[in-house]
C-alpha atoms as a PDB file:
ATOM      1  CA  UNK A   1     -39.562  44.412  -2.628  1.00  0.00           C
ATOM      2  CA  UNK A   2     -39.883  40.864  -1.306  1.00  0.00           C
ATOM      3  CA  UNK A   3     -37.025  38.718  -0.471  1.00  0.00           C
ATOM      4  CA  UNK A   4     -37.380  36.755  -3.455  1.00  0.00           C
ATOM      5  CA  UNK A   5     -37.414  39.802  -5.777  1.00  0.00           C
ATOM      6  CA  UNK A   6     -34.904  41.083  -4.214  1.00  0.00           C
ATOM      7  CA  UNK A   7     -32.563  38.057  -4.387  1.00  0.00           C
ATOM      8  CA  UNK A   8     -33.950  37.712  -8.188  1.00  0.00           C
ATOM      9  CA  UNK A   9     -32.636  41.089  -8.896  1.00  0.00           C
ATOM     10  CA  UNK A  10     -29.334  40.578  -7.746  1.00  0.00           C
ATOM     11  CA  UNK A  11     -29.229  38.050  -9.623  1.00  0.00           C
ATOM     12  CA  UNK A  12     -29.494  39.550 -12.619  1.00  0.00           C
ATOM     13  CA  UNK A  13     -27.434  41.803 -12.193  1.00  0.00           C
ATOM     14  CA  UNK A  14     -24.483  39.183 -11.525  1.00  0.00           C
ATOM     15  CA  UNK A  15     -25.393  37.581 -14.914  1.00  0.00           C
ATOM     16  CA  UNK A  16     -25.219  40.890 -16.395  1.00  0.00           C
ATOM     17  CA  UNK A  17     -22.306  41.999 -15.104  1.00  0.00           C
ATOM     18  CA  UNK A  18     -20.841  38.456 -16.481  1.00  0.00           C
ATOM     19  CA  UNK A  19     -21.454  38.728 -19.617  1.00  0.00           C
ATOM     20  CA  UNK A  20     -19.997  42.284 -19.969  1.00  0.00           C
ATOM     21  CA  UNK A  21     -17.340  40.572 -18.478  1.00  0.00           C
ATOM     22  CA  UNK A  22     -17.367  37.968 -21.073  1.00  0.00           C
ATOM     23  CA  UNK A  23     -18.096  40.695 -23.899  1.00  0.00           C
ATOM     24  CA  UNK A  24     -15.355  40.564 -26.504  1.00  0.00           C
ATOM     25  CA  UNK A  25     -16.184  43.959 -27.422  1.00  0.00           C
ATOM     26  CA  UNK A  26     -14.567  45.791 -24.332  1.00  0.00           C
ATOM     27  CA  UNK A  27     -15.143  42.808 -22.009  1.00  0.00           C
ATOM     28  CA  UNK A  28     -12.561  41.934 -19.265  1.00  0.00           C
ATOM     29  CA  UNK A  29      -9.072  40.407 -21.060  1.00  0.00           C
ATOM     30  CA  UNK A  30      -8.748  38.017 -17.659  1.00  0.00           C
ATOM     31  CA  UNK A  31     -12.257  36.841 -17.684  1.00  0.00           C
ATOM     32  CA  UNK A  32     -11.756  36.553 -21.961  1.00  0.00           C
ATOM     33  CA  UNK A  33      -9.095  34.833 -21.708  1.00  0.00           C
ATOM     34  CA  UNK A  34      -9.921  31.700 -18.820  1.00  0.00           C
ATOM     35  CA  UNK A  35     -11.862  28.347 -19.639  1.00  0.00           C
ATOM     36  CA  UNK A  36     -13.297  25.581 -17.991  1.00  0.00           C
ATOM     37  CA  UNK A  37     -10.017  23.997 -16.758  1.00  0.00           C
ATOM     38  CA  UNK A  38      -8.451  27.246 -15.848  1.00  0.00           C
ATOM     39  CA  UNK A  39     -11.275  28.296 -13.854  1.00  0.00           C
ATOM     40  CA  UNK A  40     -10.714  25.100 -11.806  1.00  0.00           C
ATOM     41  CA  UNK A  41      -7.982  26.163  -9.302  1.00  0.00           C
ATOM     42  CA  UNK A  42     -10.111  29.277  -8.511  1.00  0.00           C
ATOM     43  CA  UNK A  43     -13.380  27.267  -8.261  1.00  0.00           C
ATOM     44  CA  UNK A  44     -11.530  24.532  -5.911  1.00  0.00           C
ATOM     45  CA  UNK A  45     -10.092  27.681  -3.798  1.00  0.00           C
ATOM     46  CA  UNK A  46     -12.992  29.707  -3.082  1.00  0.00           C
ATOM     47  CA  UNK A  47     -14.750  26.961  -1.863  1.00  0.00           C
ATOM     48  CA  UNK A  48     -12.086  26.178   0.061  1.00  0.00           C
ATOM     49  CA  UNK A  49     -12.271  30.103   1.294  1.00  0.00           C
ATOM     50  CA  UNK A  50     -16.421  29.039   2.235  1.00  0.00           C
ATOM     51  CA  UNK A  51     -15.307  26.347   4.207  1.00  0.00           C
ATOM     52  CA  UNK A  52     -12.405  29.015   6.281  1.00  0.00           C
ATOM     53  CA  UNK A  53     -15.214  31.359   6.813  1.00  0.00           C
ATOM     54  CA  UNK A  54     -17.471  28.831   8.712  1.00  0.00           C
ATOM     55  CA  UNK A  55     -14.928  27.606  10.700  1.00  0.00           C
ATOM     56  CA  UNK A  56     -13.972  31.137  11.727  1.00  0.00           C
ATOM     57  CA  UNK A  57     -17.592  31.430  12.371  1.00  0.00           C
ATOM     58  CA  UNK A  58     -17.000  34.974  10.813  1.00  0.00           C
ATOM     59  CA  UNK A  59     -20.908  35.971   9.076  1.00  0.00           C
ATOM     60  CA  UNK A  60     -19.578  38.910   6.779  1.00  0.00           C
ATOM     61  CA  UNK A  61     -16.180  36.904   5.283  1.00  0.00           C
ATOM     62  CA  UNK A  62     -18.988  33.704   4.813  1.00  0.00           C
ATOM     63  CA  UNK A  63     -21.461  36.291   3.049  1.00  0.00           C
ATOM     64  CA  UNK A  64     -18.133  37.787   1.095  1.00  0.00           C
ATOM     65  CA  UNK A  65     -16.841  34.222   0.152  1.00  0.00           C
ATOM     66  CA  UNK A  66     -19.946  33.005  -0.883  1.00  0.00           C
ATOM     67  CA  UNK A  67     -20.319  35.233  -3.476  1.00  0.00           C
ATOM     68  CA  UNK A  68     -17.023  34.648  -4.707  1.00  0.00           C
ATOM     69  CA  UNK A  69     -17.968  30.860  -5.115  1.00  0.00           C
ATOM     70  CA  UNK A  70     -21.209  32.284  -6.859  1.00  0.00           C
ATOM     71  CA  UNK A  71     -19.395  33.950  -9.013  1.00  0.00           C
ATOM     72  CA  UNK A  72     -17.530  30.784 -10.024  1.00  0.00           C
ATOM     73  CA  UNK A  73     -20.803  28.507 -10.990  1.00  0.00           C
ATOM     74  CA  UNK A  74     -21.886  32.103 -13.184  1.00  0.00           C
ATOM     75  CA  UNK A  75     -18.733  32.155 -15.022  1.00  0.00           C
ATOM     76  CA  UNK A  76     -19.239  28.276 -15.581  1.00  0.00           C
ATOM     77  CA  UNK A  77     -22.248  28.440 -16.613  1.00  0.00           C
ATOM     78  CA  UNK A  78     -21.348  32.051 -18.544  1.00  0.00           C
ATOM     79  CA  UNK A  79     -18.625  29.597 -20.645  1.00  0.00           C
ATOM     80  CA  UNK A  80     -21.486  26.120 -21.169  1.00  0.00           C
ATOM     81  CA  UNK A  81     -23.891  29.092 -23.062  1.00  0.00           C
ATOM     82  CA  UNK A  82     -21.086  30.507 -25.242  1.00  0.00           C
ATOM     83  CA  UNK A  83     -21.083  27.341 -26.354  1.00  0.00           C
ATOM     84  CA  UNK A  84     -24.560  26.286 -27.045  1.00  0.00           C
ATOM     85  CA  UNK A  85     -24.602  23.782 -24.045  1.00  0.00           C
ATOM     86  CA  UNK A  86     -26.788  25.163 -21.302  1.00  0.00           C
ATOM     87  CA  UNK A  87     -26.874  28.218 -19.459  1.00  0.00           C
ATOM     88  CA  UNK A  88     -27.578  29.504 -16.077  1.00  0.00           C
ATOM     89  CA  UNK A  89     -31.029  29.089 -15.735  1.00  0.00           C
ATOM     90  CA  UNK A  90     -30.714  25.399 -16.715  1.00  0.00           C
ATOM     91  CA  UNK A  91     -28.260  24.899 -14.753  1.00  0.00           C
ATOM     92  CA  UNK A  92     -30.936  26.121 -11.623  1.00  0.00           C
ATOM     93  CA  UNK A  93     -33.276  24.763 -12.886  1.00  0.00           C
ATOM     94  CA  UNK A  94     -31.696  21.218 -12.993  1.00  0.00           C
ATOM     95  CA  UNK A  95     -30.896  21.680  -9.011  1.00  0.00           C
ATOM     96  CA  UNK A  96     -34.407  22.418  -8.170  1.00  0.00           C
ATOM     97  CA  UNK A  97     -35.834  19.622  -9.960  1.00  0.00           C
ATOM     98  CA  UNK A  98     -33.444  16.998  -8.321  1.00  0.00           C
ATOM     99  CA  UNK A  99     -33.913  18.832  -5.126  1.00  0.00           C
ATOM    100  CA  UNK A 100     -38.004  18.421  -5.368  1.00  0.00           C
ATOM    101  CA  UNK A 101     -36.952  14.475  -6.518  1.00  0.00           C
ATOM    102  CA  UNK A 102     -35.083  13.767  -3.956  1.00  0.00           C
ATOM    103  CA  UNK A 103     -37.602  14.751  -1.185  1.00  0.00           C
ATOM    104  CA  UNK A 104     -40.386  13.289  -1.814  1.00  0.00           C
ATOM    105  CA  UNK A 105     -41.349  13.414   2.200  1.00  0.00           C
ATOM    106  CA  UNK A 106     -41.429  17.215   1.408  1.00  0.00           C
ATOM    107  CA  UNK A 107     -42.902  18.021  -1.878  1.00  0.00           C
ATOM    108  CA  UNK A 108     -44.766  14.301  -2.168  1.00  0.00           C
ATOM    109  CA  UNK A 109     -47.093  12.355  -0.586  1.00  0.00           C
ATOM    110  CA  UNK A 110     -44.165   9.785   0.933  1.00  0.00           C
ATOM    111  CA  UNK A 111     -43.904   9.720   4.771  1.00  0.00           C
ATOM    112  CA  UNK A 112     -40.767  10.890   6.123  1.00  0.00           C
ATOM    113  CA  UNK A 113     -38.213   8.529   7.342  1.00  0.00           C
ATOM    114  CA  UNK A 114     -38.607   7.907  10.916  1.00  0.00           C
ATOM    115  CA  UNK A 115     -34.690   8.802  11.456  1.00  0.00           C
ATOM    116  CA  UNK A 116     -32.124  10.705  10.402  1.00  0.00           C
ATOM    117  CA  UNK A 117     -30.014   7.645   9.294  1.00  0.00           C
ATOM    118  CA  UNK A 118     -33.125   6.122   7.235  1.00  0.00           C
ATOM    119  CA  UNK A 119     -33.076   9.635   5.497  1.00  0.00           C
ATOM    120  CA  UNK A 120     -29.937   9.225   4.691  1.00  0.00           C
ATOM    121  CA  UNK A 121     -30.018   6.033   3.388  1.00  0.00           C
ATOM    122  CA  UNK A 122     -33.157   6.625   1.163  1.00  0.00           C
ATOM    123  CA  UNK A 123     -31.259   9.411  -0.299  1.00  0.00           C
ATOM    124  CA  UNK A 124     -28.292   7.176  -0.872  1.00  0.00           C
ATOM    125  CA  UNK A 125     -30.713   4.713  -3.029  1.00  0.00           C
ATOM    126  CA  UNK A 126     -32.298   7.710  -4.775  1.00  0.00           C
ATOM    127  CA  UNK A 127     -28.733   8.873  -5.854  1.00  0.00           C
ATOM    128  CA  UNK A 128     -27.656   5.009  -7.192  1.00  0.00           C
ATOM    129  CA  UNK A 129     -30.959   4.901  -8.963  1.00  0.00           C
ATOM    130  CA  UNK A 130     -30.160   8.116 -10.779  1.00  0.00           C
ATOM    131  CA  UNK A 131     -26.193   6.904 -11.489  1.00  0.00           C
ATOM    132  CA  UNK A 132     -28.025   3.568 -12.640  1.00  0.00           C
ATOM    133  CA  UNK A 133     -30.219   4.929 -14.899  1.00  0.00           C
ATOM    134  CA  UNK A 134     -27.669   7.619 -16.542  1.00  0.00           C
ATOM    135  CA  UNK A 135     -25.540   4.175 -17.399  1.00  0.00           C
ATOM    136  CA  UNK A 136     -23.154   3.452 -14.278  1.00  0.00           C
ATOM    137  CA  UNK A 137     -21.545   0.246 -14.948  1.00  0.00           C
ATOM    138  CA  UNK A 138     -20.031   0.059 -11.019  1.00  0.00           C
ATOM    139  CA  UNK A 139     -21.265   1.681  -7.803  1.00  0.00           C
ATOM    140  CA  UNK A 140     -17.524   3.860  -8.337  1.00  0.00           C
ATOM    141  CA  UNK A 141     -18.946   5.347 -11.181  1.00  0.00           C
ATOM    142  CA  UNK A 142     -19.006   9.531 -10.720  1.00  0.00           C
ATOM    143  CA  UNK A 143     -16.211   9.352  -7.927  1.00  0.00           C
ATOM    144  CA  UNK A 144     -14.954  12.374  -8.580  1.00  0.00           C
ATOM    145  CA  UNK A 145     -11.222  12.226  -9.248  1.00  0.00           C
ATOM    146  CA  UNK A 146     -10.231  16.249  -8.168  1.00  0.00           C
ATOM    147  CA  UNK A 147     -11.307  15.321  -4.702  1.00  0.00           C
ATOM    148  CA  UNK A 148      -8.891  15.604  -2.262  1.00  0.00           C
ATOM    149  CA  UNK A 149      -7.540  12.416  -1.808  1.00  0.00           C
ATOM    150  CA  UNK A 150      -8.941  11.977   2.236  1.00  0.00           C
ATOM    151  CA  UNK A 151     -12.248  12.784   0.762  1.00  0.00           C
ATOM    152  CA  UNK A 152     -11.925  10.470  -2.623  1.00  0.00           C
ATOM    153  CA  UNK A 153     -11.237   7.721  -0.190  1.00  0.00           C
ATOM    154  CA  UNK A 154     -13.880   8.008   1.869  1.00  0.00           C
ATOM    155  CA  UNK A 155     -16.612   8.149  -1.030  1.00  0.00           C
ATOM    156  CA  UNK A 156     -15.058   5.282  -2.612  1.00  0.00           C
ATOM    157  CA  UNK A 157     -14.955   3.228   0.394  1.00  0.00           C
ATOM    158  CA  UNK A 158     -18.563   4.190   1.487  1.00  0.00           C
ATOM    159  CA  UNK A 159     -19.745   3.208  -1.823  1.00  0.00           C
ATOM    160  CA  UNK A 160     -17.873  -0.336  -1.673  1.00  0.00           C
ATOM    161  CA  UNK A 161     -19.898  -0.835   1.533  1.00  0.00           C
ATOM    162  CA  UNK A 162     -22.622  -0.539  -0.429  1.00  0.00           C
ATOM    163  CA  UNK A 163     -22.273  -4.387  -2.171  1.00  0.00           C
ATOM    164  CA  UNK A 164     -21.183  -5.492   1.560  1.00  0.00           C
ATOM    165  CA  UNK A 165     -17.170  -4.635   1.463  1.00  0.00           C
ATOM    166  CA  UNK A 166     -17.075  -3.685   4.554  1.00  0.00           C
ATOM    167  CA  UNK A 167     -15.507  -4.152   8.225  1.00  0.00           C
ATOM    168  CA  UNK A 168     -18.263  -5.415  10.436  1.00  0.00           C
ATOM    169  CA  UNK A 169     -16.947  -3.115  13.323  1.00  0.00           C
ATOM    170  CA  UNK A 170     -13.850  -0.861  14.630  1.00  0.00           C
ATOM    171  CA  UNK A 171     -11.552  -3.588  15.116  1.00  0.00           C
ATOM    172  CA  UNK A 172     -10.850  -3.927  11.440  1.00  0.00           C
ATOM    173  CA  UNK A 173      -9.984  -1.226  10.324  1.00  0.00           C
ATOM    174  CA  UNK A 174      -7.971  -0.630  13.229  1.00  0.00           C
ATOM    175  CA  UNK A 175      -5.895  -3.920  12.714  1.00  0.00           C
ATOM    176  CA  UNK A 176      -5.757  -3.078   9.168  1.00  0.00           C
ATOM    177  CA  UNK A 177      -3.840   0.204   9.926  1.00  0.00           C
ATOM    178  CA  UNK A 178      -1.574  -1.700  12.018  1.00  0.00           C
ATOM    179  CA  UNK A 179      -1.092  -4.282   9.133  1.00  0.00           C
ATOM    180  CA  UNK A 180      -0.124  -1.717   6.737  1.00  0.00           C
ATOM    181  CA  UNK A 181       2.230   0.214   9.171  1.00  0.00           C
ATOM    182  CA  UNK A 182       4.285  -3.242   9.530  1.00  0.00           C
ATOM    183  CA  UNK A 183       4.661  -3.391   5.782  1.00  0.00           C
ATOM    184  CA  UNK A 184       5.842  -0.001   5.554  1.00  0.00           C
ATOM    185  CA  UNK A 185       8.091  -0.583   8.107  1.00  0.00           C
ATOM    186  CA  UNK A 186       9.405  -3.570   6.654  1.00  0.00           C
ATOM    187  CA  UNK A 187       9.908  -1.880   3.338  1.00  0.00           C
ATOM    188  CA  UNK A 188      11.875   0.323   5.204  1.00  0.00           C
ATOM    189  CA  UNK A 189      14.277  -2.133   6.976  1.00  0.00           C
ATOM    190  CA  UNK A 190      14.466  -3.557   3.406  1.00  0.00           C
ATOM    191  CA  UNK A 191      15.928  -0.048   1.585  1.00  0.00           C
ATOM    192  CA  UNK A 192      13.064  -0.301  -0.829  1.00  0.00           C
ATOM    193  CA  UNK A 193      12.791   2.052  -3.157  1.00  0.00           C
ATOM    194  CA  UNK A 194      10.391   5.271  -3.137  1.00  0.00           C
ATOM    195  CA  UNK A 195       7.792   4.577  -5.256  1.00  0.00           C
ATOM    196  CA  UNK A 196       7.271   1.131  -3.365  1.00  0.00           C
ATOM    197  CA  UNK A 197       7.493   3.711  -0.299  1.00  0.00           C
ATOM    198  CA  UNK A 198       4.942   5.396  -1.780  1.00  0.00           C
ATOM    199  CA  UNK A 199       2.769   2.430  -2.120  1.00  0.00           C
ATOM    200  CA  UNK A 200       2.908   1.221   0.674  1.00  0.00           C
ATOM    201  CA  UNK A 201       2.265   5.179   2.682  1.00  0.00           C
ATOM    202  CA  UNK A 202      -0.860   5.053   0.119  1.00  0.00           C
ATOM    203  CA  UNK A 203      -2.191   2.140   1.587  1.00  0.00           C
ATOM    204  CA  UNK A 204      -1.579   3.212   5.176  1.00  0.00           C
ATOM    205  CA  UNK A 205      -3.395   6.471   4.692  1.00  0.00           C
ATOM    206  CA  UNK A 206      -6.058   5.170   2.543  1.00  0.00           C
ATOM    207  CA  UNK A 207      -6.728   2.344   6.231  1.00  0.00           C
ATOM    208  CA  UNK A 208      -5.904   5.516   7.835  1.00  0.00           C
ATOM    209  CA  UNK A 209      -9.221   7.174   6.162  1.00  0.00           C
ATOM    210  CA  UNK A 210     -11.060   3.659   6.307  1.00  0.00           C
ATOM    211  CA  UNK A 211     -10.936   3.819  10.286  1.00  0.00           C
ATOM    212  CA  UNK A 212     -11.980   7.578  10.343  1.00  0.00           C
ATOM    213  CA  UNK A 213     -15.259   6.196   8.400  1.00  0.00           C
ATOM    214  CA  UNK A 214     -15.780   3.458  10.870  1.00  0.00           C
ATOM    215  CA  UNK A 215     -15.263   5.820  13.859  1.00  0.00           C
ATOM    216  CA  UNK A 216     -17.596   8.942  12.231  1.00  0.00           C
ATOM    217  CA  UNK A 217     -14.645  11.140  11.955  1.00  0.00           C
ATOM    218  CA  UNK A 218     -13.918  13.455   8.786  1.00  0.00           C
ATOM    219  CA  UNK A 219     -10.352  12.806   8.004  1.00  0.00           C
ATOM    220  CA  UNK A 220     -10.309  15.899   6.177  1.00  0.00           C
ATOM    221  CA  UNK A 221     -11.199  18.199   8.906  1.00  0.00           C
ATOM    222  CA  UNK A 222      -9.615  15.721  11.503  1.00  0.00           C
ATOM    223  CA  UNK A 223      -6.523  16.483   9.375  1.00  0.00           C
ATOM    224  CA  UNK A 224      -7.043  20.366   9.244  1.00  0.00           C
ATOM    225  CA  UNK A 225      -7.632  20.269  12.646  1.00  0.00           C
ATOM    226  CA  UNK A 226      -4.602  18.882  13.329  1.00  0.00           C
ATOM    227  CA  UNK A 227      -2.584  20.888  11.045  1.00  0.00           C
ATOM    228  CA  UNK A 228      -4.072  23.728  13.103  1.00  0.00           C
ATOM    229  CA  UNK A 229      -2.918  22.713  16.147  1.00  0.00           C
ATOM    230  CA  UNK A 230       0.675  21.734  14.845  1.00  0.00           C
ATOM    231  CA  UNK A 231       0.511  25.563  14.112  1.00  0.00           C
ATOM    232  CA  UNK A 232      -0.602  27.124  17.167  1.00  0.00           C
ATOM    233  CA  UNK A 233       1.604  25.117  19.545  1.00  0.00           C
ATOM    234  CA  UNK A 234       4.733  25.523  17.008  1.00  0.00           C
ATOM    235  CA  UNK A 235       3.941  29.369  16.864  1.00  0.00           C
ATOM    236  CA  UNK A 236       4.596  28.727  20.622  1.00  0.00           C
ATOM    237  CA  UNK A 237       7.491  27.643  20.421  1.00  0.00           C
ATOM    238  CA  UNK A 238       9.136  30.150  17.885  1.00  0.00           C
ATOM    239  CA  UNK A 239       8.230  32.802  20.105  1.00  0.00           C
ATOM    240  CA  UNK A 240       9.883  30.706  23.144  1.00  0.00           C
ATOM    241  CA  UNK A 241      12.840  30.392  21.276  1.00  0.00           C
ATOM    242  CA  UNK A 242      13.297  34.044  20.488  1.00  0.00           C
ATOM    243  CA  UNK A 243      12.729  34.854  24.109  1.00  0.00           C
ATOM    244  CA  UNK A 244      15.543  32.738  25.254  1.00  0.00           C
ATOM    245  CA  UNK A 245      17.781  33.928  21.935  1.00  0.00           C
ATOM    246  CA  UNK A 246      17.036  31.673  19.423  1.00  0.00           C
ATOM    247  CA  UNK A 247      18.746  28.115  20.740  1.00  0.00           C
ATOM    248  CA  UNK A 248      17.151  25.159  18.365  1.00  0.00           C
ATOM    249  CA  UNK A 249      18.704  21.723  20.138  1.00  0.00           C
ATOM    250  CA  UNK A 250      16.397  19.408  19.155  1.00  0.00           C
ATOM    251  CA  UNK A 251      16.070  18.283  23.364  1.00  0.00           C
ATOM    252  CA  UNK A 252      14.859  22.229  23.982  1.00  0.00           C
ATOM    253  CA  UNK A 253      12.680  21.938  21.089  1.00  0.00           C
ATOM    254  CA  UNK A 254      10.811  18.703  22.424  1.00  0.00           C
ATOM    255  CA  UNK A 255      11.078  20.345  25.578  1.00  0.00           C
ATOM    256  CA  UNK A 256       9.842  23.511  24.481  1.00  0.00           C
ATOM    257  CA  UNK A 257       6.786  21.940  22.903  1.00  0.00           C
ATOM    258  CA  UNK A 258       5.403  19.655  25.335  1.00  0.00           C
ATOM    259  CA  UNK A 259       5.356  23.321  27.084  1.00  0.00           C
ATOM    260  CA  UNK A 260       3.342  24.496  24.009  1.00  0.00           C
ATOM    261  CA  UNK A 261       0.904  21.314  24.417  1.00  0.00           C
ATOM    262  CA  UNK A 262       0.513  21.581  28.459  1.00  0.00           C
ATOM    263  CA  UNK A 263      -0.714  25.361  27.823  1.00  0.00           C
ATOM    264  CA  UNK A 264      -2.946  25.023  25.547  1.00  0.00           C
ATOM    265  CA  UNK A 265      -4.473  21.958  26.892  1.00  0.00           C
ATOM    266  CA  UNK A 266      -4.759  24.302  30.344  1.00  0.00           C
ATOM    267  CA  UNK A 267      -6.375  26.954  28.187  1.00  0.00           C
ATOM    268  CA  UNK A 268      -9.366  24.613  26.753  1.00  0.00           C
ATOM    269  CA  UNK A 269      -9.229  23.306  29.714  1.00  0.00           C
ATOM    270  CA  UNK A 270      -9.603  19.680  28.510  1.00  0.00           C
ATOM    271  CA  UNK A 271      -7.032  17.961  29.685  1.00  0.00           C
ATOM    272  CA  UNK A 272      -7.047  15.472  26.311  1.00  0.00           C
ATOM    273  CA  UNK A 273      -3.842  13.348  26.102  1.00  0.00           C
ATOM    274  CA  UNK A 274      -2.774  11.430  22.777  1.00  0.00           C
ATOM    275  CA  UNK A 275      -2.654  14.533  20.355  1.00  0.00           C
ATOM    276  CA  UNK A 276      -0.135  15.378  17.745  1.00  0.00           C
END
């Protein structure tokens, strides 16, 4: 059987096994009982589970997650045919045909771009002519609003640059995130109260995620990667402090991780200064 077959096959099967899942005859009372919306959470973790997988550069949990993410589209697409909307094949079938649009250098007669970034651009127009044509009164239009909020702000601002809004360079967005770190400060001094806190932290991390942009950063993953290495080095440190019998001063905890940073900075054996 050829790869093809064989991947068509399991396929079947996986539709199969939804819709005994979905049966309401002796089906599953979990899978009977969920919907669009409260599929969500589980849609928006396993691909969160793909993403854990590839950075743990682990082949069998990536080949495990992705099927669990498979099975979310399925049962998606299981729910649009129950009620008369689409099913899975249209659902494919939709992907392959914007797929085949959307590279014309491949399956037309276009040239290809002669870079990367020209690629990327041309796609860019491709997708605004498609949001254009469906009715898009703003280049916002189809932001999707369950992003994560890094990632939200980073599609909306990339989309604004579209029409121009943009910093010309670095040094904007840099003294932007300096500007709104003054006004939070000064609603600070001023005892202001939280939700003008919170305004003013939104617009600090929203420059925050502008500058990321500008300097070709992810601020999700920049973010992660961070949150990482908060854990590693504060791991560090718990296990320090339960050598030496559990003192928490905060001058041995400061002490105790710049220890944590200095080690694992001899470990990579890079030497970087300036991280969390």
């Amino acid at each position: 059987m050829t790869g093809e077959r064989k991947g068509a096959a399991a396929l079947e099967r996986v539709l199969a096994v939804m819709a005994r899942l979905r049966d309401p005859e002796g089906g599953c009372p979990w899978d009977l009982a969920q919907d669009f919306r409260s599929l969500l959470p589980h849609t928006l973790e396993e691909a969160y589970e793909v993403a854990a997988a590839v950075e743990a550069g682990d082949p069998m949990a990536l080949r495990e997650e992705l099927g669990d993410l498979l099975f979310q589209v399925v049962f998606h697409a299981r729910l649009a045919e129950e009620r008369g909307w689409f099913g899975f094949a249209e659902v494919a079938a939709t992907l392959a045909e914007k797929l085949v649009r959307r590279h014309p250098h491949v399956f037309g007669d276009e040239p290809a771009p002669p870079s990367r970034e020209a690629l990327h651009r041309r796609w860019e127009a491709q997708k605004e002519a498609e949001r254009r044509a469906r009715g898009a009164a703003s280049v916002l239009d189809g932001v999707p609003r369950a992003l994560p909020a890094l990632v939200r702000a980073v599609k909306l601002q990339r989309r604004a640059a579209r029409l121009g809004f943009d910093w010309p360079d670095r040094e904007g967005p840099l003294a932007k995130v300096a500007e709104e770190l003054a006004e939070l400060r000064e609603a600070l001094e001023a005892g202001e109260r939280l939700g003008r806190l919170e305004h003013e932290l939104g617009d600090l991390l929203f420059a925050c995620a502008n500058l990321a942009r500008h300097l070709g950063v992810e601020p999700e993953q920049a973010l992660r990667r961070a949150g990482e290495r908060f854990e590693r080095r504060f791991r560090r440190v718990e296990a320090a402090l339960a050598r030496e019998g559990g003192r928490t001063d905060l001058e041995r905890l400061e002490a105790l991780w710049r220890e944590a940073k200095r080690a694992e900075a001899a470990r990579e054996g890079s030497g970087r200064g300036g991280e969390a």
